[in-house]
N, C-alpha and C. Protein backbone atom coordinates (compact mmCIF):
# COMPACT_ATOMS: atom_id res chain seq x y z
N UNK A 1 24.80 11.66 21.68
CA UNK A 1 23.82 10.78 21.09
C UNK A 1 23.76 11.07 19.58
N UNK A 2 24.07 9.88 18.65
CA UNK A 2 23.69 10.28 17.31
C UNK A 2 22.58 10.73 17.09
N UNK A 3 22.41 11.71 15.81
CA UNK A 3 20.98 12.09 15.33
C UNK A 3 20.42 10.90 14.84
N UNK A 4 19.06 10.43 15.01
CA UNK A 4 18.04 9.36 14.80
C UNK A 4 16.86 9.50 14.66
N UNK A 5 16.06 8.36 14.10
CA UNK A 5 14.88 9.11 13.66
C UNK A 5 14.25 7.89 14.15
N UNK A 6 12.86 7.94 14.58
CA UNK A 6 11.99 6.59 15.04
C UNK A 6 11.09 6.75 13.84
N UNK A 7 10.89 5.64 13.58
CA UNK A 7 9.24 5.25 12.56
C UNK A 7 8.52 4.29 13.19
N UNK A 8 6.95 4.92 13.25
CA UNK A 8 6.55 3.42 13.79
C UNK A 8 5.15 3.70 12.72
N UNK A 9 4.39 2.48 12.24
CA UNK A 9 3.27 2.70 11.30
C UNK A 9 2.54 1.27 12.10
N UNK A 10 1.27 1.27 12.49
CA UNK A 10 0.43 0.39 13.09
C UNK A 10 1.65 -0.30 13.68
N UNK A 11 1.75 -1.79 13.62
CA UNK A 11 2.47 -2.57 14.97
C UNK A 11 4.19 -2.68 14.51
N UNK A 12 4.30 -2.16 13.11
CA UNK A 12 5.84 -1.75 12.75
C UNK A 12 6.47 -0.80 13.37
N UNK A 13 7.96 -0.85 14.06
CA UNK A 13 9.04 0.42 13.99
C UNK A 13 10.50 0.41 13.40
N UNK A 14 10.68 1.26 13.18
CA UNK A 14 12.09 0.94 12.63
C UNK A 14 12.98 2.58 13.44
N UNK A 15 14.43 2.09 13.35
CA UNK A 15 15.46 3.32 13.43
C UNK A 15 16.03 3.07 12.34
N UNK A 16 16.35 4.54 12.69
CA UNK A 16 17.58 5.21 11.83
C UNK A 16 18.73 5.57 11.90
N UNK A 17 19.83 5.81 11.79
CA UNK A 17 20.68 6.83 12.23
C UNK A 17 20.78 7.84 10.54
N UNK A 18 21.14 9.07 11.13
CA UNK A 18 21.20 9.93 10.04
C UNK A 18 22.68 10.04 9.45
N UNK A 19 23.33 10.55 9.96
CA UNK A 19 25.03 10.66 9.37
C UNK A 19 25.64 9.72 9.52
N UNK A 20 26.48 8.94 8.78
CA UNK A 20 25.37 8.41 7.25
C UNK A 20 24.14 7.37 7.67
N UNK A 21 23.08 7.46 6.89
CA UNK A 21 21.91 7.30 6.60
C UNK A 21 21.71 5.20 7.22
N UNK A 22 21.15 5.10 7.90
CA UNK A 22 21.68 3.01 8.60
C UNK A 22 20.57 2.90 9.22
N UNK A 23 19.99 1.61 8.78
CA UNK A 23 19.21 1.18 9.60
C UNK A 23 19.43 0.65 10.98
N UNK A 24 19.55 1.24 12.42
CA UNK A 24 19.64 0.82 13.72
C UNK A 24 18.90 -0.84 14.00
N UNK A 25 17.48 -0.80 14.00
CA UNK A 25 16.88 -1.86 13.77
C UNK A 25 15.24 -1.81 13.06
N UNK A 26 14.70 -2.93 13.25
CA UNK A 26 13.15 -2.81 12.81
C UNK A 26 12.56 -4.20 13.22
N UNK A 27 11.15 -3.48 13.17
CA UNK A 27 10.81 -4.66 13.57
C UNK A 27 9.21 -5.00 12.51
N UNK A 28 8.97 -5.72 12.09
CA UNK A 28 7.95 -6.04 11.11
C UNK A 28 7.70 -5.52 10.10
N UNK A 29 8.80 -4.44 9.35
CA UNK A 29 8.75 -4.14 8.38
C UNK A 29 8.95 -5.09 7.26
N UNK A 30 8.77 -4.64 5.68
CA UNK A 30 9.64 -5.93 4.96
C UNK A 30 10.29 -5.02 4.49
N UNK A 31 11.12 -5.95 3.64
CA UNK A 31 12.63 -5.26 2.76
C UNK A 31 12.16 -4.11 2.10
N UNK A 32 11.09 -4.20 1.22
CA UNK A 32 10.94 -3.10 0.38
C UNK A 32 10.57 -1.58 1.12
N UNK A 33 9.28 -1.97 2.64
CA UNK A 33 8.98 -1.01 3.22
C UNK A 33 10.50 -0.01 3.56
N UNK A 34 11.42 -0.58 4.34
CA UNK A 34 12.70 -0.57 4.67
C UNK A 34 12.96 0.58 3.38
N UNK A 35 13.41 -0.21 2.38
CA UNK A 35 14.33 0.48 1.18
C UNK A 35 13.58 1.90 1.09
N UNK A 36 11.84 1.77 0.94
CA UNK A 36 11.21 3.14 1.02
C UNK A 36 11.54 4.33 1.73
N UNK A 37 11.57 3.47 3.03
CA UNK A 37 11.83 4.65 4.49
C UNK A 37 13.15 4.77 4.04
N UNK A 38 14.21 3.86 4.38
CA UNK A 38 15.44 4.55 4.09
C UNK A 38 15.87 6.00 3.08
N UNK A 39 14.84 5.83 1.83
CA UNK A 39 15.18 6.30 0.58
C UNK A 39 14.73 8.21 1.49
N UNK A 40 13.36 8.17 2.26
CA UNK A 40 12.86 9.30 2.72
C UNK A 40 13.19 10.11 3.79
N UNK A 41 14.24 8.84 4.41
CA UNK A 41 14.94 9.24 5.75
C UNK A 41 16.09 10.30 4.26
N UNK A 42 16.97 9.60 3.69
CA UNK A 42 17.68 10.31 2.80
C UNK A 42 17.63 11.77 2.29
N UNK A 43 16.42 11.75 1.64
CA UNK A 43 16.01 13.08 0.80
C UNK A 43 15.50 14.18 2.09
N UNK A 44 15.17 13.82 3.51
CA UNK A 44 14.69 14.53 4.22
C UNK A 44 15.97 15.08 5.73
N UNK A 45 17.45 13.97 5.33
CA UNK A 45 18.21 14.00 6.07
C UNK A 45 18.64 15.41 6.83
N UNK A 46 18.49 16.59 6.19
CA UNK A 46 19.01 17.89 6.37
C UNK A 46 17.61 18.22 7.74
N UNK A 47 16.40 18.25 7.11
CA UNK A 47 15.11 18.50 7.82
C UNK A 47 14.98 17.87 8.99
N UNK A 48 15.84 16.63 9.26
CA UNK A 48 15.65 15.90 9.82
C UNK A 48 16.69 16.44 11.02
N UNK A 49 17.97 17.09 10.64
CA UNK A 49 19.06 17.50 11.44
C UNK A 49 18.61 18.54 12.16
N UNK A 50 18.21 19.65 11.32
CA UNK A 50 17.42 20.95 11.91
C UNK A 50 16.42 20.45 13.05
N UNK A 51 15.53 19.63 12.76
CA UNK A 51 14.26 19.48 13.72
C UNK A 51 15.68 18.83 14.95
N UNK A 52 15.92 17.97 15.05
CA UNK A 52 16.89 17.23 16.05
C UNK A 52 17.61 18.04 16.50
N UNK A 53 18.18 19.69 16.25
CA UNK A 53 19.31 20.10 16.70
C UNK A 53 17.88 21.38 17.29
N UNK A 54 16.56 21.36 16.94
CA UNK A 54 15.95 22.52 17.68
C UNK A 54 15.32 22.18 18.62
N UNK A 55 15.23 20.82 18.50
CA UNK A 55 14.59 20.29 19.83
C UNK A 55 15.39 19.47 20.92
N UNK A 56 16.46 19.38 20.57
CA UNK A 56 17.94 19.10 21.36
C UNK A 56 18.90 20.15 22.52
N UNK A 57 18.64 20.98 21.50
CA UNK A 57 19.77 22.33 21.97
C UNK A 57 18.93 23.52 22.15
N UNK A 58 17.51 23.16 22.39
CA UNK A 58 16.57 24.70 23.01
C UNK A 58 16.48 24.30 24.26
């Protein structure tokens, strides 16, 4: 299973995939919300691997 990340904020969600960084899908976000998350999925990509590989492989 690729590493992925869920977002959901009130009736919005979106995916992710992490290596490299793609939006899977979304749903009621707009473009800019999108470009935001993407930008934080980015800068947090490493944090994001660690948490996924400690709660994966414990």
């Amino acid at each position: 299973m690729p590493i992925h990340i869920h977002i959901e904020k009130d009736n919005k969600t979106a995916k992710f995939e992490i290596f490299p960084t793609f939006l899977i899908k979304s749903r009621k976000f707009n473009a800019s919300e999108i470009r935001e998350i993407r930008s934080l999925v980015d800068e947090n990509s490493g944090l994001i691997k660690n948490k996924w590989n400690e709660y994966f492989n414990n």
